[in-house]
Protein backbone atom coordinates (compact mmCIF):
# COMPACT_ATOMS: atom_id res chain seq x y z
CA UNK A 1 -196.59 27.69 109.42
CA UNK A 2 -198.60 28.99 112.28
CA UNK A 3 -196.03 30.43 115.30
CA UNK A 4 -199.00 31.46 117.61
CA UNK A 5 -198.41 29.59 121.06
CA UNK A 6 -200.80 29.92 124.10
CA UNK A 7 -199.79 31.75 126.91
CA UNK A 8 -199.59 28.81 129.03
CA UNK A 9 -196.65 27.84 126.85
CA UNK A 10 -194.98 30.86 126.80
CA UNK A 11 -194.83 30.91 130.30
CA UNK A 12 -193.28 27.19 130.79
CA UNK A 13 -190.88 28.14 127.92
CA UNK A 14 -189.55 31.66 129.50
CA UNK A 15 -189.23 29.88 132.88
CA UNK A 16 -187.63 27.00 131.79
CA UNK A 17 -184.95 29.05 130.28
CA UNK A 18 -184.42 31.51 133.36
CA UNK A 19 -183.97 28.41 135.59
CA UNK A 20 -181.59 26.74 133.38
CA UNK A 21 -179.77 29.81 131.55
CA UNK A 22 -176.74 29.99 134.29
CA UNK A 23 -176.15 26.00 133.67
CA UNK A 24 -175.65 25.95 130.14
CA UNK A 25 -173.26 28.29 130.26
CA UNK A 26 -169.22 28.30 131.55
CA UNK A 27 -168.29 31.06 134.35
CA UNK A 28 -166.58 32.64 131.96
CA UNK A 29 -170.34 33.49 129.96
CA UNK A 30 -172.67 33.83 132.91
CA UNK A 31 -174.80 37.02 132.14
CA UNK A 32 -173.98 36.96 128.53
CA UNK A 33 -177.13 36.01 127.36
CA UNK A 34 -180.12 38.22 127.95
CA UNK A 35 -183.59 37.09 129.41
CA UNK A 36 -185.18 39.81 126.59
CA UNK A 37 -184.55 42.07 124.51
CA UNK A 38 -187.07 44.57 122.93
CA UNK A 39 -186.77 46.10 119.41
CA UNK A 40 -188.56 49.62 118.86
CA UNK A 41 -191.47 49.20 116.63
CA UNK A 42 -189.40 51.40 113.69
CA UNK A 43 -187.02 49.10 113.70
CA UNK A 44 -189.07 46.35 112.71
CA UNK A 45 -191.03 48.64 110.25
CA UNK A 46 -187.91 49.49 108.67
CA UNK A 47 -187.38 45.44 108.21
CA UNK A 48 -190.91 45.43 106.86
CA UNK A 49 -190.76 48.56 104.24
CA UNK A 50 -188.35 45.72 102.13
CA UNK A 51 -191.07 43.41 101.60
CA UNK A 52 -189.63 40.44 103.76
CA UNK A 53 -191.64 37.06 103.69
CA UNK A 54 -189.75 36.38 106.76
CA UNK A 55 -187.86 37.38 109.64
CA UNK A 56 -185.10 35.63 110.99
CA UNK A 57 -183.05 36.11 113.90
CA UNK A 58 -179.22 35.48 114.38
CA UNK A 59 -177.71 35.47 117.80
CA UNK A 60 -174.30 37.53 117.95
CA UNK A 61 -172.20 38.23 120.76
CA UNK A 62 -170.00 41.60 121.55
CA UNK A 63 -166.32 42.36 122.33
CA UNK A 64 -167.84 42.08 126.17
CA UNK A 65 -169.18 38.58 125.43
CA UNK A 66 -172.84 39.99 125.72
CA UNK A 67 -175.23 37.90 123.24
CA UNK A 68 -177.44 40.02 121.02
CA UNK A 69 -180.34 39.37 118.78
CA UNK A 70 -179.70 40.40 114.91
CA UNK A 71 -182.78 40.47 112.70
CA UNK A 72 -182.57 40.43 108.99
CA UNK A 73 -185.64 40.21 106.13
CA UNK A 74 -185.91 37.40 104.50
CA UNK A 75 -186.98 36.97 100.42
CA UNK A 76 -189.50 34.66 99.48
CA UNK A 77 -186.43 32.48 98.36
CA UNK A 78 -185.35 31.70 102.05
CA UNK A 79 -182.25 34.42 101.17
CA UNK A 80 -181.20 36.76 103.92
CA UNK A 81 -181.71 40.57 102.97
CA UNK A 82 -178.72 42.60 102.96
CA UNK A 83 -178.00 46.10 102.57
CA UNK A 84 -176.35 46.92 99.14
CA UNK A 85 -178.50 43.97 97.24
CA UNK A 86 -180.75 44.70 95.24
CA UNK A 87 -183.91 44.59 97.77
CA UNK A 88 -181.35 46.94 99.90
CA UNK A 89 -182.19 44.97 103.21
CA UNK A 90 -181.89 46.70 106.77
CA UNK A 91 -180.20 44.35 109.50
CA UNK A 92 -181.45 44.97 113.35
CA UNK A 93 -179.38 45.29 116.70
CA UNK A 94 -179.00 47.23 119.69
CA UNK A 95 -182.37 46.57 121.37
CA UNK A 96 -183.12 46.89 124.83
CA UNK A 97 -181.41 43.98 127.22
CA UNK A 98 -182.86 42.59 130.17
CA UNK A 99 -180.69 42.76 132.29
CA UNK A 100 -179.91 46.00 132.22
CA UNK A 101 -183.66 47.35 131.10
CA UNK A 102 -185.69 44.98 131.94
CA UNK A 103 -189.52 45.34 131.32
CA UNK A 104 -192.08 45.59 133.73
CA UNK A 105 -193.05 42.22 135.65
CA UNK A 106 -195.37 40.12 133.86
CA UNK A 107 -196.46 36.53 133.21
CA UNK A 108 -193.55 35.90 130.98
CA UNK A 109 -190.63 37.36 133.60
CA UNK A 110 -191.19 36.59 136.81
């Protein structure tokens, strides 16, 4: 499966979800969900070093209500790597949020 879009598309995608992120949500979640969030490279190196066919990326939410990214490998078996198995899998968090460190302004953000 190719998951290479254009940047054209990127763009309508990112602003179609800042313009509609405070409807879909109740008062009680406004701001939960981030417009970003960027992983250091070594932590998706470290997902690599297992041999992954695949990443995939769960959406998980704090004791604040704050919504957070959570990457796992996946095995060429469509099985989520976990540490302790035998491929001893790494699971990703605590990027960077936007808001609270956003990126610089570019096409996709503004």
């Amino acid at each position: 499966m190719n998951h290479e879009i254009d940047l054209q598309t990127a763009i309508d995608m990112t602003t179609l979800y800042r313009t509609n992120i405070g409807k879909m949500m109740s008062d009680e979640f406004q701001g939960a969900m981030p417009l970003s969030e960027t992983f250091d490279i070594s932590a998706i190196t470290t997902l690599l070093q297992q041999n992954p066919t695949q990443i995939r990326i769960y959406y998980g939410m704090n004791a604040d209500n704050s919504i957070h990214a959570v990457l796992v490998g996946v095995d060429d078996k469509g099985n989520d790597m976990f540490p302790g198995q035998p491929e001893d899998g790494k699971i990703m968090e605590m990027a960077h949020r936007c808001p609270v460190t956003c990126p610089p302004a570019s096409l996709l953000n503004q």
